[in-house]
N, C-alpha and C. Protein backbone atom coordinates (compact mmCIF):
# COMPACT_ATOMS: atom_id res chain seq x y z
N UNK A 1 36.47 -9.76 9.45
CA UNK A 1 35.04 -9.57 9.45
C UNK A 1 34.69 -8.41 10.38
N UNK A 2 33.74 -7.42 10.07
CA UNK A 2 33.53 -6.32 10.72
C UNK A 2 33.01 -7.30 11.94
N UNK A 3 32.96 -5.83 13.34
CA UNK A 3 32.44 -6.52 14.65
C UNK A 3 31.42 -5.03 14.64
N UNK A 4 29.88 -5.70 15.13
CA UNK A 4 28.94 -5.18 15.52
C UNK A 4 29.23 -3.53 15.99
N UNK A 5 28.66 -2.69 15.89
CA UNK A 5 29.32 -0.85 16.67
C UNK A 5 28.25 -1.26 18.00
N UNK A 6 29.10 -0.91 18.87
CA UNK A 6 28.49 -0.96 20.05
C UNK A 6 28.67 0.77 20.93
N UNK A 7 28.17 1.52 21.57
CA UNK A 7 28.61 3.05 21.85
C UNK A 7 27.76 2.83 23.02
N UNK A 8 28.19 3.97 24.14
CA UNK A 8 27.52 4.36 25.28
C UNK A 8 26.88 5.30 24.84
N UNK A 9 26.07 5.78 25.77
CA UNK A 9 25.56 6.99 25.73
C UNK A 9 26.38 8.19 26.16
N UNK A 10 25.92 9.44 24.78
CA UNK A 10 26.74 10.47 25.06
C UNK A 10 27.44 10.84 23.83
N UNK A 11 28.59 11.60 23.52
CA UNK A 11 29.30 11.95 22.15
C UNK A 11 29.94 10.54 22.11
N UNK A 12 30.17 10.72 20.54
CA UNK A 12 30.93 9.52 20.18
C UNK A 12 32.60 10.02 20.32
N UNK A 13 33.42 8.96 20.71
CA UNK A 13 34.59 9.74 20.65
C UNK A 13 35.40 9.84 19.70
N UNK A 14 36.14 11.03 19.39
CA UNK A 14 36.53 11.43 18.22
C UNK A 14 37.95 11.01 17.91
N UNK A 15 38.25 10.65 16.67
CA UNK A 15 39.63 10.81 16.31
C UNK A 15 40.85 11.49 16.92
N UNK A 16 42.12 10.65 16.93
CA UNK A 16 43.21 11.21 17.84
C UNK A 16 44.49 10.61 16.82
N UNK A 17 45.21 10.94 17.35
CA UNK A 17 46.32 10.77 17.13
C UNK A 17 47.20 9.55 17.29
N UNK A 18 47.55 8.71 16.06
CA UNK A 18 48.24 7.46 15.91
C UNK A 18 46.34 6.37 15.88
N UNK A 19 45.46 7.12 15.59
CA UNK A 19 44.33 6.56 15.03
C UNK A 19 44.16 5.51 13.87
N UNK A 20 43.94 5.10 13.33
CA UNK A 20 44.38 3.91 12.21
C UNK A 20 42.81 4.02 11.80
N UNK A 21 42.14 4.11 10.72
CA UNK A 21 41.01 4.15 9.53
C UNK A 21 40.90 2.74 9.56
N UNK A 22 39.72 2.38 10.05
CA UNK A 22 38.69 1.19 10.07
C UNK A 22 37.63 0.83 8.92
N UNK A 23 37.61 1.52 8.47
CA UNK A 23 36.05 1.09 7.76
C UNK A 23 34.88 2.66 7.81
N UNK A 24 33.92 2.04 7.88
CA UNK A 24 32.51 2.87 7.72
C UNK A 24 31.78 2.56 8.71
N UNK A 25 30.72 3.24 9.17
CA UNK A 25 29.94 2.84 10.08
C UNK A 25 28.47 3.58 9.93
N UNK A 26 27.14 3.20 9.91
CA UNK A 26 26.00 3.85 9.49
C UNK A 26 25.04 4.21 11.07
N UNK A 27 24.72 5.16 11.28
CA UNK A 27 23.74 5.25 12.28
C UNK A 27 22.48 5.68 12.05
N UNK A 28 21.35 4.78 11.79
CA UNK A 28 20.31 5.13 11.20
C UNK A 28 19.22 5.44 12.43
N UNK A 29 18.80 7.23 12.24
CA UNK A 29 17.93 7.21 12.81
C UNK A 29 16.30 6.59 12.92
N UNK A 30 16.07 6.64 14.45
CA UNK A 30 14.39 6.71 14.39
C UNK A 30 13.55 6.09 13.55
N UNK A 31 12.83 4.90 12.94
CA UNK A 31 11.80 5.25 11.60
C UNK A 31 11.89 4.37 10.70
N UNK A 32 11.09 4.52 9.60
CA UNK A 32 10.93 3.91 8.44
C UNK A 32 11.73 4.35 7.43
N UNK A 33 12.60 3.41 6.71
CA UNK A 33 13.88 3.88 5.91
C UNK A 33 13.69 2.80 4.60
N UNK A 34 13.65 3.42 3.51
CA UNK A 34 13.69 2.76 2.10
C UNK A 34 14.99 2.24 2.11
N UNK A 35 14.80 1.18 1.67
CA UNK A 35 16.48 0.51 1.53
C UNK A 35 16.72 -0.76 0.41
N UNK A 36 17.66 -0.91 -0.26
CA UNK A 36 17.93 -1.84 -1.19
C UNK A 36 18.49 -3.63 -0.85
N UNK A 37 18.34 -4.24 -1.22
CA UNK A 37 19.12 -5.23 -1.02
C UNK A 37 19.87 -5.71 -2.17
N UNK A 38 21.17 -5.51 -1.29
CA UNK A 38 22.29 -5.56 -2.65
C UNK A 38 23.32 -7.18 -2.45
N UNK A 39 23.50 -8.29 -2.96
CA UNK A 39 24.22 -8.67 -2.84
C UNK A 39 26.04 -8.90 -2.90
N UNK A 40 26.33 -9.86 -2.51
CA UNK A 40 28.13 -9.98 -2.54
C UNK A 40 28.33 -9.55 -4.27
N UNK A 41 28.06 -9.46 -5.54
CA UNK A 41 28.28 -9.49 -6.07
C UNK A 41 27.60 -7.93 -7.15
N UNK A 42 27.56 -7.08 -5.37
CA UNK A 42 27.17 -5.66 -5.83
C UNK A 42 25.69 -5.29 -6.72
N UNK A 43 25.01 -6.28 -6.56
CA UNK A 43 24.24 -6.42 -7.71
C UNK A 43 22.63 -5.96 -6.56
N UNK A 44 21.62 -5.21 -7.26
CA UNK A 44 20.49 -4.62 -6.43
C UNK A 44 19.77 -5.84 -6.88
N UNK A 45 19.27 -6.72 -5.54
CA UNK A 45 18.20 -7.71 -5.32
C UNK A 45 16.65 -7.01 -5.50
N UNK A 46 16.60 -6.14 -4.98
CA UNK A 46 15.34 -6.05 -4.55
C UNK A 46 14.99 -4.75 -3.64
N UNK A 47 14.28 -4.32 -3.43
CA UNK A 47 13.69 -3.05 -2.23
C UNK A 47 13.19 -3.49 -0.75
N UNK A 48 13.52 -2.89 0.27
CA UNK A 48 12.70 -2.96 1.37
C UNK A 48 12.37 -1.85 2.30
N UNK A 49 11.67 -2.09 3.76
CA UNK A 49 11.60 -0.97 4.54
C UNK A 49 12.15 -1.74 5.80
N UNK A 50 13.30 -0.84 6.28
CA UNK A 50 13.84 -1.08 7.35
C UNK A 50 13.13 -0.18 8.33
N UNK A 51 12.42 -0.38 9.44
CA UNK A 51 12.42 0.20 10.68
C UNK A 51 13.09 -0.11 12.43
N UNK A 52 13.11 1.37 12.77
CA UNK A 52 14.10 0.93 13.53
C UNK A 52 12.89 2.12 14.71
N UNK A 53 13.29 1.46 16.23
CA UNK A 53 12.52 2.26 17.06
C UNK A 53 13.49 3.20 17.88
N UNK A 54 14.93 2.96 17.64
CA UNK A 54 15.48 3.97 18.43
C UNK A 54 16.69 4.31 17.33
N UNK A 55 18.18 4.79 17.48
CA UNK A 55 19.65 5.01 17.29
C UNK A 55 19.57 3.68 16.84
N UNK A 56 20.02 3.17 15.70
CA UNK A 56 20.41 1.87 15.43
C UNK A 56 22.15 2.34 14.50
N UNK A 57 23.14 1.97 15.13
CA UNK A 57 24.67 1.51 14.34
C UNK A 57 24.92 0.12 14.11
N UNK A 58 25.44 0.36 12.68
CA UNK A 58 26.15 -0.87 12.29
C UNK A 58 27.38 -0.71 11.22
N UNK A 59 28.50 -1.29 10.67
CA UNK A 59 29.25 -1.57 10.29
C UNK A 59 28.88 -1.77 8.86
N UNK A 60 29.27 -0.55 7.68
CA UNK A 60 28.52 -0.72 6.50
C UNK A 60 29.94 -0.41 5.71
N UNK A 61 29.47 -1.05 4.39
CA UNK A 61 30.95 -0.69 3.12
C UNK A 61 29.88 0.17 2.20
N UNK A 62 31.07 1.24 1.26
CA UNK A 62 31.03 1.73 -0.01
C UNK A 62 30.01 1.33 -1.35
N UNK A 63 28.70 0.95 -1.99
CA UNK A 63 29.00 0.15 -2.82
C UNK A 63 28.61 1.45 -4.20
N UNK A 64 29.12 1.27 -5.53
CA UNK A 64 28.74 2.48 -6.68
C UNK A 64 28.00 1.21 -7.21
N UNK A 65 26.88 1.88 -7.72
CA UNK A 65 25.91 1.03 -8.85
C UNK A 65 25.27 2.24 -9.96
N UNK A 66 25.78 2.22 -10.80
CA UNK A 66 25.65 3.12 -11.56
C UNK A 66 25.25 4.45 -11.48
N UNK A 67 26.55 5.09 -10.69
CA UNK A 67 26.86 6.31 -10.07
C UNK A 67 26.15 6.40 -8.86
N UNK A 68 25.67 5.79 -8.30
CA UNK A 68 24.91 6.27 -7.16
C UNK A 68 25.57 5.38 -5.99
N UNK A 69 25.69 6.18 -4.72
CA UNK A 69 26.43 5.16 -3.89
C UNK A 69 25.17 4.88 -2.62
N UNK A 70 25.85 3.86 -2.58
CA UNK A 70 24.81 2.92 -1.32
C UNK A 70 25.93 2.55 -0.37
N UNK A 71 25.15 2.84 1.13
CA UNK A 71 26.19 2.14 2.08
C UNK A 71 25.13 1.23 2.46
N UNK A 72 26.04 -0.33 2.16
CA UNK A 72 25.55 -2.14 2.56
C UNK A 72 25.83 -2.60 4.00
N UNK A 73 24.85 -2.72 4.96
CA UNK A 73 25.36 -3.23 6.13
C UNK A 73 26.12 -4.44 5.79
N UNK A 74 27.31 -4.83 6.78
CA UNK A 74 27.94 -5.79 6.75
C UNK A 74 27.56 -6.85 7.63
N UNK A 75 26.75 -6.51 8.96
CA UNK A 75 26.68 -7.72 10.00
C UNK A 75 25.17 -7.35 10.69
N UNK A 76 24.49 -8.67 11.03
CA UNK A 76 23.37 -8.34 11.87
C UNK A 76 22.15 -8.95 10.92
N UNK A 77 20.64 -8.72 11.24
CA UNK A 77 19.95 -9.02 10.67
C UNK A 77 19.58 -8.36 9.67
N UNK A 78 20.05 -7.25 9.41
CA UNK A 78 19.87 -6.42 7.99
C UNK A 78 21.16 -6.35 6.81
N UNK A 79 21.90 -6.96 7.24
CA UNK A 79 23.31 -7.64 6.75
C UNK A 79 22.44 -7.72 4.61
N UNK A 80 23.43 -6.75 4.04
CA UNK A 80 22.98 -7.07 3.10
C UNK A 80 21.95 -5.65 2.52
N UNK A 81 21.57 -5.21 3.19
CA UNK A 81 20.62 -3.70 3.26
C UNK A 81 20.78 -2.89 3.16
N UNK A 82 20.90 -1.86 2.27
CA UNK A 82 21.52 -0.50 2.06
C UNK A 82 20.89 0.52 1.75
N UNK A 83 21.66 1.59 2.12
CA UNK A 83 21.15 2.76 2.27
C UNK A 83 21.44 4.37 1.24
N UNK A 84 20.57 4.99 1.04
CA UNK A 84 21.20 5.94 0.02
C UNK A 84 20.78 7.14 0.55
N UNK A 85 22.08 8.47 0.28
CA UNK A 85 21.61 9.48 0.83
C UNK A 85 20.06 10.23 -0.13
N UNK A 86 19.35 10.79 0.79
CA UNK A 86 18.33 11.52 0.49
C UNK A 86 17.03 10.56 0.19
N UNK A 87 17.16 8.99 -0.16
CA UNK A 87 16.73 8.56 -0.67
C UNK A 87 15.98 7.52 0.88
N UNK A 88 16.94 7.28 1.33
CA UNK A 88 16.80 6.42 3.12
C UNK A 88 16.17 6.87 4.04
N UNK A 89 16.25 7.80 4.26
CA UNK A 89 15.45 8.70 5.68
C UNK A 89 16.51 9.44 6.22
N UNK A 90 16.77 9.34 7.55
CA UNK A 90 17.61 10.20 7.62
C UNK A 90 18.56 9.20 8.88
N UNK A 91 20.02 9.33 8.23
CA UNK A 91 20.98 8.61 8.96
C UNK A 91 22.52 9.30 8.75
N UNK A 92 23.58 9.02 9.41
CA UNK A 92 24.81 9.77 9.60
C UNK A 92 25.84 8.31 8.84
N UNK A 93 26.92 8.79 8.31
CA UNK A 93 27.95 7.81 7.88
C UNK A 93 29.22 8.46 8.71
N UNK A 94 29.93 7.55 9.58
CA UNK A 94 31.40 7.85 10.15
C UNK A 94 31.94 7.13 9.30
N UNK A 95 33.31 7.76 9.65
CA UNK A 95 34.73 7.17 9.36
C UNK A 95 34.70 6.70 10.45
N UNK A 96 34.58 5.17 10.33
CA UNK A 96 35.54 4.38 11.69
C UNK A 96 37.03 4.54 11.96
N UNK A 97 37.80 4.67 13.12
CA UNK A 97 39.15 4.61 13.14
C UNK A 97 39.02 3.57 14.59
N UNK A 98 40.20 3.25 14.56
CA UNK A 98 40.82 2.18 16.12
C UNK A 98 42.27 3.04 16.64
N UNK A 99 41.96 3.37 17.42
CA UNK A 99 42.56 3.91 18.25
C UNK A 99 43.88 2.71 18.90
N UNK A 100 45.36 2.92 19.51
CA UNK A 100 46.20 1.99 19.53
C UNK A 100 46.14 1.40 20.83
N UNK A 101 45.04 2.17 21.83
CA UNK A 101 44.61 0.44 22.66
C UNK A 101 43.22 0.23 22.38
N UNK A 102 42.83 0.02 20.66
CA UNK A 102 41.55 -0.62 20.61
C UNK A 102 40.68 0.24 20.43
N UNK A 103 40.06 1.12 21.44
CA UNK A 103 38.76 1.76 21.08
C UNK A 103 38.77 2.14 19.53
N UNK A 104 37.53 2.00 19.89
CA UNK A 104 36.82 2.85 18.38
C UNK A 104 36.59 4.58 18.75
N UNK A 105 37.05 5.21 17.43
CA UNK A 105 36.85 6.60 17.37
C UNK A 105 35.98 6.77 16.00
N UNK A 106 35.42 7.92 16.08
CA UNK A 106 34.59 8.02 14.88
C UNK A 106 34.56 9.68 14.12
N UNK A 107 34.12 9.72 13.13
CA UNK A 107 34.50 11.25 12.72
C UNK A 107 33.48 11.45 11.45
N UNK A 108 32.44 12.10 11.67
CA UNK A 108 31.29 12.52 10.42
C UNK A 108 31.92 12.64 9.16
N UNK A 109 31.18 11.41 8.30
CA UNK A 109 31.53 11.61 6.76
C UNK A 109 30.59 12.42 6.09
N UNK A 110 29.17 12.09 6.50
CA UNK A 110 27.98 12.33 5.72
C UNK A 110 26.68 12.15 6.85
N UNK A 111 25.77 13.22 6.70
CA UNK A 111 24.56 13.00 7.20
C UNK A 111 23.82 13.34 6.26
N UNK A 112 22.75 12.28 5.96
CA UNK A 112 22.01 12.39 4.87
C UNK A 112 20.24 12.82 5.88
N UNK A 113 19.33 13.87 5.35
CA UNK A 113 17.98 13.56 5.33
C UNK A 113 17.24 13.85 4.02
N UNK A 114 16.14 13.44 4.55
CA UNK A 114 14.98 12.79 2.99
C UNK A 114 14.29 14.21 2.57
């Protein structure tokens, strides 16, 4: 089960060497963000508006729904909520990696704005 992204303040730290590929991770800026609700079975529930008052990260997967991709938070109270580039507002997608004592490293997949 994914675990919550937690970061200090400051750069995120980057990919190294003997790094191991984790997953995805979404950092949605600032604001009011259009977003879908998609369930376990990939399927679009419904529309909402996520707002957020500062940097909000969380732990999101891949999903295609007829060509268009959405990243689905995995954990938290928006668990289930997804996001599409151009379409969301404006937020960044990492490559999560784990580093071999643990930390998390991260490395820009995608920054999407509206």
């Amino acid at each position: 089960m994914p675990t919550p992204i937690i970061v200090s303040a400051g750069p995120l730290p980057t990919v190294g060497p003997g790094d191991t590929f984790e997953g995805y991770a979404i950092f949605v800026a600032p604001g009011a963000h259009q977003v879908w609700r998609i369930n376990q079975d990939d399927e679009i529930t419904g529309r909402a508006v996520a707002a957020f008052n500062h940097l909000s990260p969380a732990p999101v997967d891949l999903v295609r729904i007829g060509g268009t991709v959405y990243w689905r938070t995995l954990v938290g109270g928006y668990t289930g909520l997804a996001y599409t580039d151009r379409l969301s507002g404006e937020f960044t997608i990492y490559k999560v990696y784990r580093a071999p004592d643990g930390a998390a490293h991260f490395g820009e997949f995608l920054h999407s704005t509206p």
